[in-house]
Protein backbone atom coordinates (compact mmCIF):
# COMPACT_ATOMS: atom_id res chain seq x y z
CA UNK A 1 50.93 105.42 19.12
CA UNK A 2 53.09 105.31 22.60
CA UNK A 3 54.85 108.84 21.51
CA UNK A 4 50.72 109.82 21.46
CA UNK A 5 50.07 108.41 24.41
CA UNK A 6 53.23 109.97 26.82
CA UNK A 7 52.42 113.38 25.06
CA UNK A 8 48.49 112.78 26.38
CA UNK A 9 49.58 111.96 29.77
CA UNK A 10 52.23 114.75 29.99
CA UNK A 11 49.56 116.90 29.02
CA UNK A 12 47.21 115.22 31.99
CA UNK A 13 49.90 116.05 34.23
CA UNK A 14 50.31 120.13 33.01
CA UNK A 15 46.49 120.84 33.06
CA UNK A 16 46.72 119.04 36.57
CA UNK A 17 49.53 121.57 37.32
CA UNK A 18 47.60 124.22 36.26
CA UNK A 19 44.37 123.63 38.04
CA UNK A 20 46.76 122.99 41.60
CA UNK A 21 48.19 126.25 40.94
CA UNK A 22 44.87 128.12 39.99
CA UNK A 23 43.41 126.49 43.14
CA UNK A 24 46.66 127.65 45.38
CA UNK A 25 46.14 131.00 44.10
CA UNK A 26 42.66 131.59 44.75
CA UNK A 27 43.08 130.02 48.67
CA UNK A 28 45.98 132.61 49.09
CA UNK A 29 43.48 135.19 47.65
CA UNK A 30 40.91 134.74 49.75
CA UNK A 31 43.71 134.72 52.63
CA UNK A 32 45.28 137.81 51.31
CA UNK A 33 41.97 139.90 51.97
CA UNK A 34 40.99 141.12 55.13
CA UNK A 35 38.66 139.00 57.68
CA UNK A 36 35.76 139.77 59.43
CA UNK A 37 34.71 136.60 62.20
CA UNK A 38 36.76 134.83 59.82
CA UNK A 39 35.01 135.86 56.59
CA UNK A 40 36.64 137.17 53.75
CA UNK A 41 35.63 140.74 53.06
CA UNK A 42 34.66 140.08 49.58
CA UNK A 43 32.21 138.49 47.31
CA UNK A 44 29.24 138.82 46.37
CA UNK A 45 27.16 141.29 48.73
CA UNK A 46 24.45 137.76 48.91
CA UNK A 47 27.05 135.59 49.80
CA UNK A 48 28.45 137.66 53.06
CA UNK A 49 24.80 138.10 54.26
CA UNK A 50 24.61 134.23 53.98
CA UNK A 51 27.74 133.99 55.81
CA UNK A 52 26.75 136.53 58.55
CA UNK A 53 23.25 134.91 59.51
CA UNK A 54 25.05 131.47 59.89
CA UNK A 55 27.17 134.00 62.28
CA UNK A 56 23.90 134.71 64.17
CA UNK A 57 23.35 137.98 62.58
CA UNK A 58 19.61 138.58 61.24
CA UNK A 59 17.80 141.53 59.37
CA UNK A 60 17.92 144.70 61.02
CA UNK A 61 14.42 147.17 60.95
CA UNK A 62 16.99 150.25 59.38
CA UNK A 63 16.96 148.98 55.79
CA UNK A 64 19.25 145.91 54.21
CA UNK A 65 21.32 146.07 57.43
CA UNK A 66 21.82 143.35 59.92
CA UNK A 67 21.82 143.16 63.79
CA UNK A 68 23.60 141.36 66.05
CA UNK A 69 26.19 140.38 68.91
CA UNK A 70 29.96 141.13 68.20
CA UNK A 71 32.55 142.14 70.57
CA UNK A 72 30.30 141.86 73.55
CA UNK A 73 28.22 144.20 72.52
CA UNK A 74 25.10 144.59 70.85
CA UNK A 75 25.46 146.45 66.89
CA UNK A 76 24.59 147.04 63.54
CA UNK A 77 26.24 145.86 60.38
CA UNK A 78 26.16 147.21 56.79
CA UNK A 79 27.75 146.03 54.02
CA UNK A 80 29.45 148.12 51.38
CA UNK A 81 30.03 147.03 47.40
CA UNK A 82 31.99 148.22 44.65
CA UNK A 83 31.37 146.94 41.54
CA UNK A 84 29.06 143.66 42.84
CA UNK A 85 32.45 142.80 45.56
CA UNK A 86 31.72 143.54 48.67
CA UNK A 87 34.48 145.96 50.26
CA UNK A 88 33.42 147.03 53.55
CA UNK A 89 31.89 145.94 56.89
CA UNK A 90 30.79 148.47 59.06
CA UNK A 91 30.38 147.82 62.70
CA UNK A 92 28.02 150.58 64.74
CA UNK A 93 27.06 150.61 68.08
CA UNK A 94 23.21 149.57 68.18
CA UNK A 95 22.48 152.59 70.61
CA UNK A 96 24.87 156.15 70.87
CA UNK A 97 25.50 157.87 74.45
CA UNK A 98 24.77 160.98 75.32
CA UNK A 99 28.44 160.19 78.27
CA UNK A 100 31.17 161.27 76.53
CA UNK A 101 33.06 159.58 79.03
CA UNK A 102 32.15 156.58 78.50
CA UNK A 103 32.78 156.41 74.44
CA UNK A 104 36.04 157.60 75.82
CA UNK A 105 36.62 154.15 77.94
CA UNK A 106 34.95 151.84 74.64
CA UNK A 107 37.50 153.66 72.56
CA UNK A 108 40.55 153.35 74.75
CA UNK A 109 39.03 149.85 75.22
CA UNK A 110 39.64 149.12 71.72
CA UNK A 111 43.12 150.56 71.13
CA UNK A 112 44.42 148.21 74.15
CA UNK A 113 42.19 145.28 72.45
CA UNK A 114 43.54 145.73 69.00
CA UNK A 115 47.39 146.68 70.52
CA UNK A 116 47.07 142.80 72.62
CA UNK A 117 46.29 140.89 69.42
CA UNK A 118 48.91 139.16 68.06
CA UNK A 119 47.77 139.76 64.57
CA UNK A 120 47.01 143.58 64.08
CA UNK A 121 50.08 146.29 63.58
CA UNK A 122 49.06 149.84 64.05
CA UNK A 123 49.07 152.43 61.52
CA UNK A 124 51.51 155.00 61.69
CA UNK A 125 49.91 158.82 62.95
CA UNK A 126 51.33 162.28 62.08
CA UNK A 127 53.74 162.02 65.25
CA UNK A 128 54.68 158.26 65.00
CA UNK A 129 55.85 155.97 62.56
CA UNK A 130 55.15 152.83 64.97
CA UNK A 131 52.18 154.15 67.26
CA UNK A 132 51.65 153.00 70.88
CA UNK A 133 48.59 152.53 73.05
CA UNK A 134 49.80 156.36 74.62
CA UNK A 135 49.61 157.47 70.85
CA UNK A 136 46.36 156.71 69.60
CA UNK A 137 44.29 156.25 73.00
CA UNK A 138 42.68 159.70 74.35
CA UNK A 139 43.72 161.20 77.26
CA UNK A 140 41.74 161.40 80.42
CA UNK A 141 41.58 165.33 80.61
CA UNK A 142 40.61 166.15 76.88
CA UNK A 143 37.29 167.42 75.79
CA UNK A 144 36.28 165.32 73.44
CA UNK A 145 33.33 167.42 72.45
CA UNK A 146 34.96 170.27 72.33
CA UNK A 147 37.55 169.00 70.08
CA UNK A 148 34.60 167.49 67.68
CA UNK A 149 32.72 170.05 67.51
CA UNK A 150 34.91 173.29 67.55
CA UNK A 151 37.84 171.90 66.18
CA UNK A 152 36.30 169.38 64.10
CA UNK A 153 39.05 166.82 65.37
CA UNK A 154 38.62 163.30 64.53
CA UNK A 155 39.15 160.82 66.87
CA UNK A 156 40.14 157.54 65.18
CA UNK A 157 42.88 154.49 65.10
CA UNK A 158 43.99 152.43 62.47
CA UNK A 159 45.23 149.12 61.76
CA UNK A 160 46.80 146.69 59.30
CA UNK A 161 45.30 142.94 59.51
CA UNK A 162 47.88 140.41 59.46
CA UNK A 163 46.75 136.78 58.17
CA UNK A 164 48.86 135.48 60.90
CA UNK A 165 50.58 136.27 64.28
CA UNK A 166 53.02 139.30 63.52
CA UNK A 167 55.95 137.28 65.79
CA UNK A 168 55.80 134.19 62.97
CA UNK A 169 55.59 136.72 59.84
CA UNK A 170 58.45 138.36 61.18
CA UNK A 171 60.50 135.77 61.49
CA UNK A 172 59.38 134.23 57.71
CA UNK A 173 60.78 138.00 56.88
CA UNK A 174 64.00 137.44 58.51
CA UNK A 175 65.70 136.45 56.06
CA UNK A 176 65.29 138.37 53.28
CA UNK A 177 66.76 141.38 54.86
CA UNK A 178 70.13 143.17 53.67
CA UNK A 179 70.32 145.64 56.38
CA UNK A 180 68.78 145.53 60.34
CA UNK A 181 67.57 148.41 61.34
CA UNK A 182 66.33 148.48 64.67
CA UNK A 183 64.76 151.02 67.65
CA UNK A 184 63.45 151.01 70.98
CA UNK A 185 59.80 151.44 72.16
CA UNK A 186 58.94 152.87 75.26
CA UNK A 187 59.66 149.56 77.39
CA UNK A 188 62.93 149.26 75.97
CA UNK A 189 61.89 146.45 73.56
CA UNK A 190 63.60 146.06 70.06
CA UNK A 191 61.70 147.19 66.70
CA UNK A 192 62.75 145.32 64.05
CA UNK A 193 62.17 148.39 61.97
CA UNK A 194 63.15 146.84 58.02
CA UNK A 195 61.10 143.77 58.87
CA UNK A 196 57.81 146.06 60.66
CA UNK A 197 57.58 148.38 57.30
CA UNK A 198 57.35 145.45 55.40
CA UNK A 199 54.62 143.75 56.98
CA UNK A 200 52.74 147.04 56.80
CA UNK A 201 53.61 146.79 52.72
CA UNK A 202 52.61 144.15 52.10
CA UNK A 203 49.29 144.04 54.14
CA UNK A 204 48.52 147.74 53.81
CA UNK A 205 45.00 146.38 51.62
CA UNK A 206 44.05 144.98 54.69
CA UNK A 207 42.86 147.53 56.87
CA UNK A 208 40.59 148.33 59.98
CA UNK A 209 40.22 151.01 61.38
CA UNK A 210 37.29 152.79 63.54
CA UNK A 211 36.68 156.46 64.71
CA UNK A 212 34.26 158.43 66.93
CA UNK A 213 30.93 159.69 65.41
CA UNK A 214 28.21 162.11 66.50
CA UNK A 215 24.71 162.54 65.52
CA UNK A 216 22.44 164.92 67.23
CA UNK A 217 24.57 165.29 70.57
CA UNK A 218 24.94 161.49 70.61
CA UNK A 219 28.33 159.83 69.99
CA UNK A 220 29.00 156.07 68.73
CA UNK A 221 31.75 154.26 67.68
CA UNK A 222 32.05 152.95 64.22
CA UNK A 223 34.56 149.88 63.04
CA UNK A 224 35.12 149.79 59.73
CA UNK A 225 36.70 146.23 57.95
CA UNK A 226 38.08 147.06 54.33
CA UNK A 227 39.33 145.20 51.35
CA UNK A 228 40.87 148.27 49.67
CA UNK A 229 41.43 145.72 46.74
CA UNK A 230 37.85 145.92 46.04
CA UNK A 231 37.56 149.59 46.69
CA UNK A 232 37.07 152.34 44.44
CA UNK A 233 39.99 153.43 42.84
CA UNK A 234 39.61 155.94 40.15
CA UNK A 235 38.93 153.21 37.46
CA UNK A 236 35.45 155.26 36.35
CA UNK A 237 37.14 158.23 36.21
């Protein structure tokens, strides 16, 4: 009866094990994913809108989206799903601009605003392989039109979402390395460059990005939050 009794409470303690570690998992999961105001990217498509109007965020006249205040600004939201998970926030501009130069400043805006937070890395670009605000922001003299609409260029940046400050992931990476491998940016400051291409491995699902759009000789800017866990990826094929 004892030897019953110790194998009942051992057993207590492994399905108590098993439910911590479920639990742990899950909390890291919904860490893992990127964040929009601090809510998961994922979900039920019901349960973000929820989360949004306790953001402020109500119905918007232009179909299921919402409207709202984010980033100083006021904008639209819709929400995009793949298979019932949401995967997608997109962020518009509530009203275009016919003054190029101005989306010119609100995107320059952004690549500074992005570049100062301690938690984004930028993606790397055709010419760079760890971009700068002189990389990806648009210089003063170019004809953005122009480039749009004759050259069909697209004007965008990209991002990886970090969970936490890059300086304190870095370090957590530190010592796991085998080889150092560093290079200088423009100010002379030290890339840690084994340590930098792992953060962007192992957070690459978590990206943001936004781009210049036009409709009708009006130009916007549109931000766009992924979970490229929950994103289409050739499984109906």
């Amino acid at each position: 009866m004892g030897t019953e009794v110790r194998i009942h409470q051992n057993m207590k303690k492994i399905i108590a094990g098993i439910i911590f570690v479920l639990v742990a998992i899950c909390a890291y999961a919904q860490q893992d994913v990127t964040q929009f105001l601090g809510i998961p990217v994922d979900g039920p498509k019901s349960e973000m809108v929820k989360a949004l109007r306790k953001k402020g965020f109500r119905s918007s006249s232009q179909s299921d989206k919402l409207e709202g205040r984010f980033n100083g600004s006021d904008v639209i939201l819709e929400i995009g799903e793949n298979n019932n998970k949401v995967c997608r926030i997109i962020v518009y501009s509530a009203t275009a601009d016919k003054d190029i130069a101005n989306i010119r400043i609100r995107f320059n805006n952004l690549c500074h605003q992005f570049l100062s937070k301690g938690n984004y890395l930028p993606c790397s670009t055709d010419s760079c392989m760890f971009p700068e605000y002189e990389d990806i922001a648009i210089p003063k003299n170019e004809d953005i039109r122009y480039e749009m609409r004759v050259n069909n260029k697209r004007y965008e940046a990209a991002f990886y979402q970090l969970p936490a400050p890059k300086d304190s992931l870095l370090k957590e990476i530190e010592p796991m390395k085998h080889v150092l491998i560093t290079m200088s940016d423009r100010a002379g400051n030290k890339i840690d460059v084994a340590s930098t291409l792992k953060l962007m491995d192992l957070y690459s699902k978590r990206s943001v990005w936004f781009k210049i759009e036009e409709y009708l000789g009006h130009y916007f800017i549109a931000i766009f939050y992924d979970n490229e866990y929950n994103r289409a990826n050739g499984e109906d094929l």
